[in-house]
N, C-alpha and C. Protein backbone atom coordinates (compact mmCIF):
# COMPACT_ATOMS: atom_id res chain seq x y z
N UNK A 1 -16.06 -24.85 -25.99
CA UNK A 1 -15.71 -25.47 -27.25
C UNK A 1 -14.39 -24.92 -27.81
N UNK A 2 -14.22 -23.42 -27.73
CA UNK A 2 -13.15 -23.02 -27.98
C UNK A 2 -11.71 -23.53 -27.23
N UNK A 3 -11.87 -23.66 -26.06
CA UNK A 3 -11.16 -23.90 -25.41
C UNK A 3 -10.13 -25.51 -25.74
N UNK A 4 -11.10 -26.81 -26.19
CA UNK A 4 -11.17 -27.77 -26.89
C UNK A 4 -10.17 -27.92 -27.97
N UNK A 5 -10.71 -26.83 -29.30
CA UNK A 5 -9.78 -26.10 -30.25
C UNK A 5 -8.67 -25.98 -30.14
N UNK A 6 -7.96 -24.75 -28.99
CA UNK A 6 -7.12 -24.72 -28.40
C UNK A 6 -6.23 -25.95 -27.90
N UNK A 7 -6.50 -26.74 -27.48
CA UNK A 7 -6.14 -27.99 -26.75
C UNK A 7 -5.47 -28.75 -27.57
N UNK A 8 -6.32 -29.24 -28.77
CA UNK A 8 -6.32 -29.93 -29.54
C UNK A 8 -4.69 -29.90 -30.73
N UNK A 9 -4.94 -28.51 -30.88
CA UNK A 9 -3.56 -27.38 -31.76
C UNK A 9 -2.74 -27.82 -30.77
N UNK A 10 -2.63 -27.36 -29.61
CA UNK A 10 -1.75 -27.12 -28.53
C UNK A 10 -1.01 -28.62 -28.85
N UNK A 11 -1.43 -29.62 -28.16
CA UNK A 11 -0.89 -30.88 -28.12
C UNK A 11 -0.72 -31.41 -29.47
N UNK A 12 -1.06 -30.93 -30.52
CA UNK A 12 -0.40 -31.21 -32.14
C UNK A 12 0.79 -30.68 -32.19
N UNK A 13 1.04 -29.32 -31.51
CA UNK A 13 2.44 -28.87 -32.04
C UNK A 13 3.36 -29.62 -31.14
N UNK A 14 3.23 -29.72 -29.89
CA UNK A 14 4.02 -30.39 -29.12
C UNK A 14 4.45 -31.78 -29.47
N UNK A 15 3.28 -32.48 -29.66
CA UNK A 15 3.80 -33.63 -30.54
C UNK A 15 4.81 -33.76 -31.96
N UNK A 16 4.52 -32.76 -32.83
CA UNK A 16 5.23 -32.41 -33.73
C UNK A 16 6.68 -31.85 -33.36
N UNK A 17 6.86 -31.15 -32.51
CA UNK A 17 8.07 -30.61 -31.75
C UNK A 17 8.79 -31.84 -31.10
N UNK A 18 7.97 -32.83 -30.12
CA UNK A 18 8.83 -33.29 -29.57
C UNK A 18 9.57 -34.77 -31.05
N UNK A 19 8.72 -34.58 -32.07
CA UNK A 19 8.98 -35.42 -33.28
C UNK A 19 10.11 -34.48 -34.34
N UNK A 20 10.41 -33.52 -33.73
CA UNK A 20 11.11 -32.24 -34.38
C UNK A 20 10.74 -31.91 -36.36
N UNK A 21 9.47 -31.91 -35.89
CA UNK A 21 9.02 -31.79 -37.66
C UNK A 21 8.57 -30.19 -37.52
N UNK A 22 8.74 -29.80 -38.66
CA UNK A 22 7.99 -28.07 -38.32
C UNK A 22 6.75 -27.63 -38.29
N UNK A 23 5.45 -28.59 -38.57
CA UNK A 23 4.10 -28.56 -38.53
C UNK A 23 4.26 -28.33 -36.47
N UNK A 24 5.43 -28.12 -35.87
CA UNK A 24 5.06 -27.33 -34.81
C UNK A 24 4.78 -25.85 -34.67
N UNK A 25 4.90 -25.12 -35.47
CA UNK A 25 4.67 -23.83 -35.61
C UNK A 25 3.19 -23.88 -36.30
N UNK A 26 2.89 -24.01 -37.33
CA UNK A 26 1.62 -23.72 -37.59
C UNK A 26 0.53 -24.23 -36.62
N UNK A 27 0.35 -25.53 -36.18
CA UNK A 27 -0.28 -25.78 -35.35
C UNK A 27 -0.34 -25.03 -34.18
N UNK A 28 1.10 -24.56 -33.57
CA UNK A 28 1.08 -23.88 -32.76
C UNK A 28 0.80 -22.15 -32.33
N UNK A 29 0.62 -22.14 -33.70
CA UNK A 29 0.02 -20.41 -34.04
C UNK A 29 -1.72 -20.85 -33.91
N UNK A 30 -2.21 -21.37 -34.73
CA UNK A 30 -3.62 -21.51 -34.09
C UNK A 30 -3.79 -22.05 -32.50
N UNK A 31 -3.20 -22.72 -32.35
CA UNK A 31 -3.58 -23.10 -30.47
C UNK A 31 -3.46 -21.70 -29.74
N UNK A 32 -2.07 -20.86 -30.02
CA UNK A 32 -1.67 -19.48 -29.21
C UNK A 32 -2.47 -18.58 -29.17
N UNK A 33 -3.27 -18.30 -30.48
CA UNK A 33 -4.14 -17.36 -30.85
C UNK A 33 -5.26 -17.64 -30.36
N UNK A 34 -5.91 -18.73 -29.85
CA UNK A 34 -7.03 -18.82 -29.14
C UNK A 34 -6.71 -18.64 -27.53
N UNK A 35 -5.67 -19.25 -26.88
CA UNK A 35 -5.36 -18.85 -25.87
C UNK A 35 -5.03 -17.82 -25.30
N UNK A 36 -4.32 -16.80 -25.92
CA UNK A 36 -4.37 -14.86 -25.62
C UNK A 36 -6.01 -14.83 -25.57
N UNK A 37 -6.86 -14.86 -26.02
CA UNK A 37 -8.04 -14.49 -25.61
C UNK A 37 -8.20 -15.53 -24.38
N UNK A 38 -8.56 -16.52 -24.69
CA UNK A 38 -9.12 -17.41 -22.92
C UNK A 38 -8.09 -17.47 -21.77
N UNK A 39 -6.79 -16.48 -21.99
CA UNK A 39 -6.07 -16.57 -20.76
C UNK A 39 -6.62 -15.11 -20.14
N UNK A 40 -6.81 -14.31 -21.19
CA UNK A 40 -7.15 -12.82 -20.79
C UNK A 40 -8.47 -12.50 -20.04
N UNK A 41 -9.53 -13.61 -20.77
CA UNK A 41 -10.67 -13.68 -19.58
C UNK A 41 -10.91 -14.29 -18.64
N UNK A 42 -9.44 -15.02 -18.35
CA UNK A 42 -9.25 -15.81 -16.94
C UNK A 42 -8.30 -14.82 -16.08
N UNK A 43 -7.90 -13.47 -16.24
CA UNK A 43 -6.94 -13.02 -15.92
C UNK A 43 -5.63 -13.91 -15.69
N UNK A 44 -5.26 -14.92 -16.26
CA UNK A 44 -3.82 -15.05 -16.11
C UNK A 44 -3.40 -14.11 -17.66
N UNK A 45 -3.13 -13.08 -17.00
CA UNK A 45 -2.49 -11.78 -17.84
C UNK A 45 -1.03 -12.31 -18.81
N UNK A 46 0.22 -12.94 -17.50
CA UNK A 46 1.03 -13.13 -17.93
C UNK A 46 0.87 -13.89 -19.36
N UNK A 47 0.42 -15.37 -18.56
CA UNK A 47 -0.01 -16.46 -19.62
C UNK A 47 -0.76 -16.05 -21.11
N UNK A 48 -1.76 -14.83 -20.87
CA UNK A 48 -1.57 -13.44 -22.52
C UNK A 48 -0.91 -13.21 -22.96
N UNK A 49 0.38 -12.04 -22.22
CA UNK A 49 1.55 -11.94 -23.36
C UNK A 49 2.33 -13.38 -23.72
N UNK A 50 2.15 -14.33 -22.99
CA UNK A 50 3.03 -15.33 -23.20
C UNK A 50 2.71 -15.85 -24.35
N UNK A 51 1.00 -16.25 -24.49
CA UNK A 51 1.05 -16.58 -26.09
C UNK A 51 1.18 -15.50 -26.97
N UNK A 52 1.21 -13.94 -27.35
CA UNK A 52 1.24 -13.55 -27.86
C UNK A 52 3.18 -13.66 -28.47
N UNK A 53 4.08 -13.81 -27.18
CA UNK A 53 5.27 -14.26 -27.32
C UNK A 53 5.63 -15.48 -28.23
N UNK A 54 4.77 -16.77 -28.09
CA UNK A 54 4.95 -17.88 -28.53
C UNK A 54 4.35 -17.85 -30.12
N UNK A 55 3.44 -16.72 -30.37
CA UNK A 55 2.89 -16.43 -31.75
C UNK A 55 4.33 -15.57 -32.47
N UNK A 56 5.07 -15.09 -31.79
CA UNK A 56 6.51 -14.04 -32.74
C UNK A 56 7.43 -15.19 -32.70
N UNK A 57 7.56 -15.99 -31.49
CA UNK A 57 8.91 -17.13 -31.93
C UNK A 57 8.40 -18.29 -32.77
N UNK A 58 7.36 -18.34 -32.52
CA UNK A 58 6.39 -19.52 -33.79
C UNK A 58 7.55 -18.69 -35.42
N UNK A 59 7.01 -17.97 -35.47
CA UNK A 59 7.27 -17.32 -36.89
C UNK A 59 8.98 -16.84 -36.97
N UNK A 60 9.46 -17.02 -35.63
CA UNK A 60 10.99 -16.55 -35.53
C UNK A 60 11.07 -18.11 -35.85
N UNK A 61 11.10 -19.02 -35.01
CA UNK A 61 11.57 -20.49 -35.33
C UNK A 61 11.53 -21.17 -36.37
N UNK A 62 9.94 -20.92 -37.03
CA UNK A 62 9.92 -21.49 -38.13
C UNK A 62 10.68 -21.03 -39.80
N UNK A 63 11.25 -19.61 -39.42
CA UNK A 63 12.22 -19.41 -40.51
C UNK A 63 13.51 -20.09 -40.11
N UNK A 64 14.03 -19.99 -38.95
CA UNK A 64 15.74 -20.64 -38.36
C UNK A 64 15.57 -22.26 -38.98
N UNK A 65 13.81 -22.76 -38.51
CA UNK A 65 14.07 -24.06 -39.18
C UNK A 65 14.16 -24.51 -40.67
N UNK A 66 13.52 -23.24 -41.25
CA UNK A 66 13.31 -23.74 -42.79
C UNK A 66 13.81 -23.12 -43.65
N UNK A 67 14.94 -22.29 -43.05
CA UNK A 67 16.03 -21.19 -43.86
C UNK A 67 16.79 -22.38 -44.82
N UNK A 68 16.92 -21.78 -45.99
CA UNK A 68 18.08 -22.77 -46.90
C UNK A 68 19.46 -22.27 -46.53
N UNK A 69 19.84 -20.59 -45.67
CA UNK A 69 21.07 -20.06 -45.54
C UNK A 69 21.49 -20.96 -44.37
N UNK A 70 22.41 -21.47 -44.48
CA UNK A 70 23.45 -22.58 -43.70
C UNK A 70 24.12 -21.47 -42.10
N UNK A 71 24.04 -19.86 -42.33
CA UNK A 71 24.43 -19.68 -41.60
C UNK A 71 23.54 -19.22 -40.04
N UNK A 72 21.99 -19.52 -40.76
CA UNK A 72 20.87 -19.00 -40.30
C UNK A 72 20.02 -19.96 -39.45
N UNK A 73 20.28 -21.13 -40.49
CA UNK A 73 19.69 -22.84 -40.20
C UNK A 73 19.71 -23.17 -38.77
N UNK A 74 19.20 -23.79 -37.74
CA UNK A 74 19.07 -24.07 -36.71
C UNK A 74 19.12 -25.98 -36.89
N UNK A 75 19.46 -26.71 -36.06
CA UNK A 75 19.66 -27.84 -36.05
C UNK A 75 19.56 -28.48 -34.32
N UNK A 76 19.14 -29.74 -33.85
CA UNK A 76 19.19 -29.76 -32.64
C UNK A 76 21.21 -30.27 -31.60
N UNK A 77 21.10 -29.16 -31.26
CA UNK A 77 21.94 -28.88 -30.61
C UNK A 77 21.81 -28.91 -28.95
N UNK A 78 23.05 -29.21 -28.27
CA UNK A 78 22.76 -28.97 -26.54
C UNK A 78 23.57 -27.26 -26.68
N UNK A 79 23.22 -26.63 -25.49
CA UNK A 79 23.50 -25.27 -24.96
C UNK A 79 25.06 -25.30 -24.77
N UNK A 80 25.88 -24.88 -24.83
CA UNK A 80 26.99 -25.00 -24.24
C UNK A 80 26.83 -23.83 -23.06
N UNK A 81 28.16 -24.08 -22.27
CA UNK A 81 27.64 -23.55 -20.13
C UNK A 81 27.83 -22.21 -20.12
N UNK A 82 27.94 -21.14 -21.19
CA UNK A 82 27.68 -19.81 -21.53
C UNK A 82 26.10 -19.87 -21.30
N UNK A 83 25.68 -20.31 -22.53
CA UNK A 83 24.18 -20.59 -23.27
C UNK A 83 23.27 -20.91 -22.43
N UNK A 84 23.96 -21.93 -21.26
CA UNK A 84 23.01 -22.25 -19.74
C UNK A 84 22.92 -20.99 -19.07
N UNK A 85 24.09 -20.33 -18.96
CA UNK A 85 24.03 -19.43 -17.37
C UNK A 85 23.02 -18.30 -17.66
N UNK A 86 23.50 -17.81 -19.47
CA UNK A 86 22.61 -16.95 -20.43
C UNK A 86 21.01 -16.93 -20.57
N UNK A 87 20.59 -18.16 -20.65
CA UNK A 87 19.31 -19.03 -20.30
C UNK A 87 18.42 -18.92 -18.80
N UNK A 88 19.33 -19.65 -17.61
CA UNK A 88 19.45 -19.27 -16.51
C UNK A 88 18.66 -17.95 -16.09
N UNK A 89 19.49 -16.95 -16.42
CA UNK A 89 19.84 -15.35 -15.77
C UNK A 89 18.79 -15.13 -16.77
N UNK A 90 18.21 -15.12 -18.06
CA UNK A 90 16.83 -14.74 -18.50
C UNK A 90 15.83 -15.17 -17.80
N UNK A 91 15.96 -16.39 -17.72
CA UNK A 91 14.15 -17.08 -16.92
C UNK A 91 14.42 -16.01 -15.55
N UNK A 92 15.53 -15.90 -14.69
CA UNK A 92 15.12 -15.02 -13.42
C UNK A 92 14.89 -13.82 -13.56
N UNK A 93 15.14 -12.82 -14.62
CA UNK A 93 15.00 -12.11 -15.49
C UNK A 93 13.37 -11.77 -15.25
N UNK A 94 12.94 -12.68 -16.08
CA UNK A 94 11.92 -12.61 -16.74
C UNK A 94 10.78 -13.05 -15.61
N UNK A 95 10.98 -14.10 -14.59
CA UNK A 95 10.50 -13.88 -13.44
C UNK A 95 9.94 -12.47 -12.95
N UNK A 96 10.87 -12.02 -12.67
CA UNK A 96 11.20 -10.85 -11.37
C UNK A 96 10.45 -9.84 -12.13
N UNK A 97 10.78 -9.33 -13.65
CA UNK A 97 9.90 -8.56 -14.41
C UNK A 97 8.34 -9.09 -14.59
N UNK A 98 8.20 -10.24 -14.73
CA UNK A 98 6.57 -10.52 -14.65
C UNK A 98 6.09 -10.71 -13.24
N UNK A 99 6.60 -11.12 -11.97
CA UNK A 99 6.08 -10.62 -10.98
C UNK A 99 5.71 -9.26 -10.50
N UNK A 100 6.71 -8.29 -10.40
CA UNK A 100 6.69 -7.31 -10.65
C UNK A 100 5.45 -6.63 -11.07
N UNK A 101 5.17 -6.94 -12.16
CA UNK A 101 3.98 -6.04 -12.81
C UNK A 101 2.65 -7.35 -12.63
N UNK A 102 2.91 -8.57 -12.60
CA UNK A 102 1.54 -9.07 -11.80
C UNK A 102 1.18 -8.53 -10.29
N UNK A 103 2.09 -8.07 -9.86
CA UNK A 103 1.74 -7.66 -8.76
C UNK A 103 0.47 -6.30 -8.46
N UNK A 104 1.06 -5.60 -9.07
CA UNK A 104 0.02 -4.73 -9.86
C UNK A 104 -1.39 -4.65 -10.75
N UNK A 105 -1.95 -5.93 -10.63
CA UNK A 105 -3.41 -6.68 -10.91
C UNK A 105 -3.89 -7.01 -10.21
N UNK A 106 -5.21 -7.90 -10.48
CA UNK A 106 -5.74 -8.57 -9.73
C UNK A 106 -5.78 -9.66 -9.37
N UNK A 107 -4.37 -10.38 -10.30
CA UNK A 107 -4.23 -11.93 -10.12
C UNK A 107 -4.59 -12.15 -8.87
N UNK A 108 -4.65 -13.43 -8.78
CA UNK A 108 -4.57 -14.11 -7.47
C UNK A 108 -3.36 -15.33 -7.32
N UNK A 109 -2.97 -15.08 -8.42
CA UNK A 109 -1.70 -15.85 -9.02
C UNK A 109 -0.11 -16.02 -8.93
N UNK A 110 -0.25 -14.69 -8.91
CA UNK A 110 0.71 -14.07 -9.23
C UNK A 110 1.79 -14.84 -8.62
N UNK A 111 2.75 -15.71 -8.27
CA UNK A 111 4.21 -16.27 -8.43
C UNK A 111 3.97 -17.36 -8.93
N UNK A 112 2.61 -18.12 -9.48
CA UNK A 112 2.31 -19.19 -10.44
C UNK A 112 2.41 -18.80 -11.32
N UNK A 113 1.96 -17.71 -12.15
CA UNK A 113 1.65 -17.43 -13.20
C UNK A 113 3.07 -16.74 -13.73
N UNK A 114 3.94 -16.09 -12.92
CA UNK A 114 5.15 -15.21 -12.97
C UNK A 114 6.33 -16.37 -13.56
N UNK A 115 6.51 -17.60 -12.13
CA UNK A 115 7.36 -18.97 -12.54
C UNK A 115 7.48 -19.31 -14.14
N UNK A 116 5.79 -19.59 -14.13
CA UNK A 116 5.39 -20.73 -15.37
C UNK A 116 5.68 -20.07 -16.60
N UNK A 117 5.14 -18.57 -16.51
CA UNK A 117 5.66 -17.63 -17.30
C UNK A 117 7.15 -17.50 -18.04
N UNK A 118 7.80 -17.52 -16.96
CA UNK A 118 9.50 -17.18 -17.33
C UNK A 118 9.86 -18.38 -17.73
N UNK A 119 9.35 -19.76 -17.20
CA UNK A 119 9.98 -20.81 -18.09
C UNK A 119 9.64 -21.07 -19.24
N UNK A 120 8.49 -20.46 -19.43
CA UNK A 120 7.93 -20.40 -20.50
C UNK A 120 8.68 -19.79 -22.09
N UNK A 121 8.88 -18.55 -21.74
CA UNK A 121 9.61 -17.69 -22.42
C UNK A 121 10.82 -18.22 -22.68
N UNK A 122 11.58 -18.87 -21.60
CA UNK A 122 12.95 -19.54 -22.15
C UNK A 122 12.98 -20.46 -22.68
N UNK A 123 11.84 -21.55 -22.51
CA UNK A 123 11.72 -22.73 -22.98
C UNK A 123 11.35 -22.21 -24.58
N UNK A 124 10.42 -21.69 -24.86
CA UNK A 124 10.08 -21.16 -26.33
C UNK A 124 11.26 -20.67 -26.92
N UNK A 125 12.15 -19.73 -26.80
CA UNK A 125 13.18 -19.55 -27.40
C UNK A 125 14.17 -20.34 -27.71
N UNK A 126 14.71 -21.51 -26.61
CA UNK A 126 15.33 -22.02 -26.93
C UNK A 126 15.02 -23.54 -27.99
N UNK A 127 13.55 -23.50 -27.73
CA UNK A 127 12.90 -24.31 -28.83
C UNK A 127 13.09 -24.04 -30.48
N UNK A 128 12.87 -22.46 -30.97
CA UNK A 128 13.05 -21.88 -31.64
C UNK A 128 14.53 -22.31 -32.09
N UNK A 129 15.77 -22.38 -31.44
CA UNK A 129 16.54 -22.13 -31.70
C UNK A 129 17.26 -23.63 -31.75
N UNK A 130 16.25 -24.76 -31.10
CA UNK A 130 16.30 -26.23 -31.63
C UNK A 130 17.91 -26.95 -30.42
N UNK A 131 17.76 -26.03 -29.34
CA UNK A 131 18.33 -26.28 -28.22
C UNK A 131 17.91 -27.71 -27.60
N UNK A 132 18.40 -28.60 -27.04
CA UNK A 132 17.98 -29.79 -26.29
C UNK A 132 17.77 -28.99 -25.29
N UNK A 133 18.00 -28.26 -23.95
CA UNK A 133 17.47 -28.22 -23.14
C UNK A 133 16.08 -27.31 -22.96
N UNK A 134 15.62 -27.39 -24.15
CA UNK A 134 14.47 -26.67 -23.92
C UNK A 134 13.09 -27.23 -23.35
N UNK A 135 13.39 -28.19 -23.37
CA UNK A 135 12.51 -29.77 -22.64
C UNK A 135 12.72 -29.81 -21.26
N UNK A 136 14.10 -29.23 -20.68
CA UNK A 136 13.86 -29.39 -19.32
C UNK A 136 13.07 -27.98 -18.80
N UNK A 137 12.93 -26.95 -19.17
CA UNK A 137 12.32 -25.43 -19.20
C UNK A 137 11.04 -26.38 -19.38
N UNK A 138 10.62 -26.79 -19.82
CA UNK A 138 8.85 -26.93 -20.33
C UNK A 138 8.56 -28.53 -19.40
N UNK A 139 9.44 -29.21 -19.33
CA UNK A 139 9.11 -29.96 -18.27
C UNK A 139 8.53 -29.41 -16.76
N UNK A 140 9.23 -28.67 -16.31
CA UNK A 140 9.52 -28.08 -15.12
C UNK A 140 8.35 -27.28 -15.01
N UNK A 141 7.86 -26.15 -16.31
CA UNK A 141 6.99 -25.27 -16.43
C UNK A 141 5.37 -26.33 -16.51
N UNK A 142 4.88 -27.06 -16.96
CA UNK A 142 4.13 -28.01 -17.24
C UNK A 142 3.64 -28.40 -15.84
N UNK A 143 4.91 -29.47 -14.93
CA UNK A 143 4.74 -29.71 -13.70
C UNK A 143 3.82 -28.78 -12.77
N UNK A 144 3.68 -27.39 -12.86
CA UNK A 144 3.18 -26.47 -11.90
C UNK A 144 2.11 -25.88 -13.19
N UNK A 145 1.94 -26.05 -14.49
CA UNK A 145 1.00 -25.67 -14.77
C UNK A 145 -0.49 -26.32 -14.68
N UNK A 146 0.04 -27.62 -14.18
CA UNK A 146 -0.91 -29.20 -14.40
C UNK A 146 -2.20 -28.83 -13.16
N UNK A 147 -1.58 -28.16 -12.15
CA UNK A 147 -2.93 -27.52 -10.95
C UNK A 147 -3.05 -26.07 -10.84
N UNK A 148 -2.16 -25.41 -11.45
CA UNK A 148 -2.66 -24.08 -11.54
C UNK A 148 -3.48 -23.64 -12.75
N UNK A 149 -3.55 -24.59 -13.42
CA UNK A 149 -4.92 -24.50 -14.65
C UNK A 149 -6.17 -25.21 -13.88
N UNK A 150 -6.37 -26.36 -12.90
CA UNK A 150 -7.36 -26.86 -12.58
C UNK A 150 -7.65 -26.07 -11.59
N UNK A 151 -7.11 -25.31 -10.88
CA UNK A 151 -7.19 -24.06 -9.99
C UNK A 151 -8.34 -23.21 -10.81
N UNK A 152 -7.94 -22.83 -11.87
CA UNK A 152 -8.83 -21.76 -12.40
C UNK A 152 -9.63 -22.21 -13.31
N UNK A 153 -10.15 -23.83 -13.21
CA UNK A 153 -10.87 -24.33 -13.58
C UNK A 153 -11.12 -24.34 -14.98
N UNK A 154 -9.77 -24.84 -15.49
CA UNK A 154 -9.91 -24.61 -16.88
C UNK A 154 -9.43 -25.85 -17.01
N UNK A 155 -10.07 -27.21 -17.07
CA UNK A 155 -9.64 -28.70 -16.89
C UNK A 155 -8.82 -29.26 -18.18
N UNK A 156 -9.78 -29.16 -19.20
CA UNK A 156 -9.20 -29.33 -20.44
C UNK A 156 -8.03 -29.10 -20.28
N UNK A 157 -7.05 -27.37 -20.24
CA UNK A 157 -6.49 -26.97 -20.47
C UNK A 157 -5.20 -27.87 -19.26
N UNK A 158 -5.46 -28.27 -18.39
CA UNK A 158 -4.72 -28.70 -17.18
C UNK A 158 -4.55 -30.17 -17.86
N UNK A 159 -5.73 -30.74 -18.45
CA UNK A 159 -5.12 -32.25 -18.99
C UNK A 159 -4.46 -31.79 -20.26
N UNK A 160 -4.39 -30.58 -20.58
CA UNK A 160 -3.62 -30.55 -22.38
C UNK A 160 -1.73 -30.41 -21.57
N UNK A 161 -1.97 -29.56 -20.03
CA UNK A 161 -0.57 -29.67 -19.55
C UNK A 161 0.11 -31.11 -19.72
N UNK A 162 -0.90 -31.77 -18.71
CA UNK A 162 -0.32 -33.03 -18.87
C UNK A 162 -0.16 -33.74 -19.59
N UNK A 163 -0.80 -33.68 -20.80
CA UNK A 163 -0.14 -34.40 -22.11
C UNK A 163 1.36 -33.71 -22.24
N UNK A 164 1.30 -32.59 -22.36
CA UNK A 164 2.34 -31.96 -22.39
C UNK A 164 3.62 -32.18 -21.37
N UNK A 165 3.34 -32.53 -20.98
CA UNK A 165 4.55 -33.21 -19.63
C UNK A 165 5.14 -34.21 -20.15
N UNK A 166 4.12 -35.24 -20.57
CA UNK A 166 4.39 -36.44 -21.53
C UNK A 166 5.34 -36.13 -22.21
N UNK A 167 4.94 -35.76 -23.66
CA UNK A 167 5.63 -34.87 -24.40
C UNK A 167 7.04 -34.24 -24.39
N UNK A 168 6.47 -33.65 -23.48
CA UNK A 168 8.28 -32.81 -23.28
C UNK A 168 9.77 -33.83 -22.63
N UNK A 169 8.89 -34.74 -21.68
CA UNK A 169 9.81 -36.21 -21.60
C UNK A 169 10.18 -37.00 -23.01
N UNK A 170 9.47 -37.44 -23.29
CA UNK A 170 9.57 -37.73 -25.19
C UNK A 170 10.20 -36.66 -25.50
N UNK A 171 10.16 -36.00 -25.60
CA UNK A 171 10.62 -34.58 -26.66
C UNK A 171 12.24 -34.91 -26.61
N UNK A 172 12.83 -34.25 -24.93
CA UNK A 172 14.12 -34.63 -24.26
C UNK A 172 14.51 -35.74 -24.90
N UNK A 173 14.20 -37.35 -24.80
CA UNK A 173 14.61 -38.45 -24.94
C UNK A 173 14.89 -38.44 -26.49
N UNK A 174 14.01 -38.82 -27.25
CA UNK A 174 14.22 -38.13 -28.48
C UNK A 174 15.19 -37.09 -29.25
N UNK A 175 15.21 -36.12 -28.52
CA UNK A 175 16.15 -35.24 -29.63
C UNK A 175 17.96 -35.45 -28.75
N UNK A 176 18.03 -35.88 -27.00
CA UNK A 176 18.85 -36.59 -27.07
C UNK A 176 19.44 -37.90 -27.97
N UNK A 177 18.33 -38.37 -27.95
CA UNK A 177 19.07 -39.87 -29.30
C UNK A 177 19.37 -39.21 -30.32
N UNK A 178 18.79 -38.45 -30.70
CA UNK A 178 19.38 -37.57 -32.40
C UNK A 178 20.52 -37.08 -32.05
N UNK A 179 20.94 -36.64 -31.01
CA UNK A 179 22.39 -35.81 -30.58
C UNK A 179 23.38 -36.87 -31.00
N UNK A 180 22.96 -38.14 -30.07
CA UNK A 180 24.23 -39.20 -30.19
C UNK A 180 24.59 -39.58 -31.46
N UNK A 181 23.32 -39.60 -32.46
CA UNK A 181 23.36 -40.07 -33.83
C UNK A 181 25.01 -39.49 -34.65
């Protein structure tokens, strides 16, 4: 049932995100907070700190979005090819450090959980920070989360990916048309 809960939040904020309204953070603080617990008794460890990650940029993003200081304000923007390579060189980053220490468990996971992980982390930040390419990070991450959740038999959670795939296509298309605007 909990798990349900979770699901439910989860694909509210995403919808709200890919609609770029800020009821993606609150929603998305209750979905995160149930998931650090049901990722932790599935051992995907990473996918733990990851929501505990997505619970600090929830609350980092949602001030950049709702700051009145103009110099603080976040707006949707593309990366410029600094901001990519910067982006880039974190997700491998952040790879190599969460393999690394999954290796050192009992996953059975471990370069699923390490991948999905690091796109994870970049995709959230640069969400936060109201980046367009943060849709292709969560596209990409989604794609490989869609059977490595039905892997560990957490179905719900594998069809909440795939809404989320949805989503993050919408999301892209969407906050591209706002660019051209």
């Amino acid at each position: 049932m909990i798990e349900y809960i979770a699901v439910v939040f989860g694909i509210l904020s995403v919808w709200y995100a890919q609609k770029n309204k800020i009821l993606v953070f609150p929603t998305g603080i209750i979905s995160v907070l149930i998931y650090v617990y049901l990722t932790y008794e599935n051992k995907l460890y990473a996918d733990t700190g990851i929501n505990i990650y997505y619970f600090i940029m929830s609350i980092y993003g949602w001030v950049l979005w709702t700051t009145k200081n103009k110099k603080i304000k976040k707006e949707i923007s593309f990366n410029s090819k600094q901001e990519n390579l910067i982006s880039m060189s974190l997700c491998i980053f952040f790879f190599l450090i969460i393999q690394y220490a999954l290796n050192k468990t009992d996953s059975d996971v471990v370069f699923l959980d390490s991948i999905t992980t690091a796109l994870s982390l970049t995709g959230m930040l640069l969400l936060a920070r109201r980046k367009l390419e943060n849709w292709i990070y969560w596209i990409i991450a989604d794609i490989i989360y869609i059977p490595l959740y039905m892997y560990k038999e957490l179905y719900p959670t594998s069809l909440q990916f795939f809404i989320f795939l949805i989503l993050a296509i919408l999301g892209y298309r969407n906050w591209k048309k706002e660019l051209k605007k």
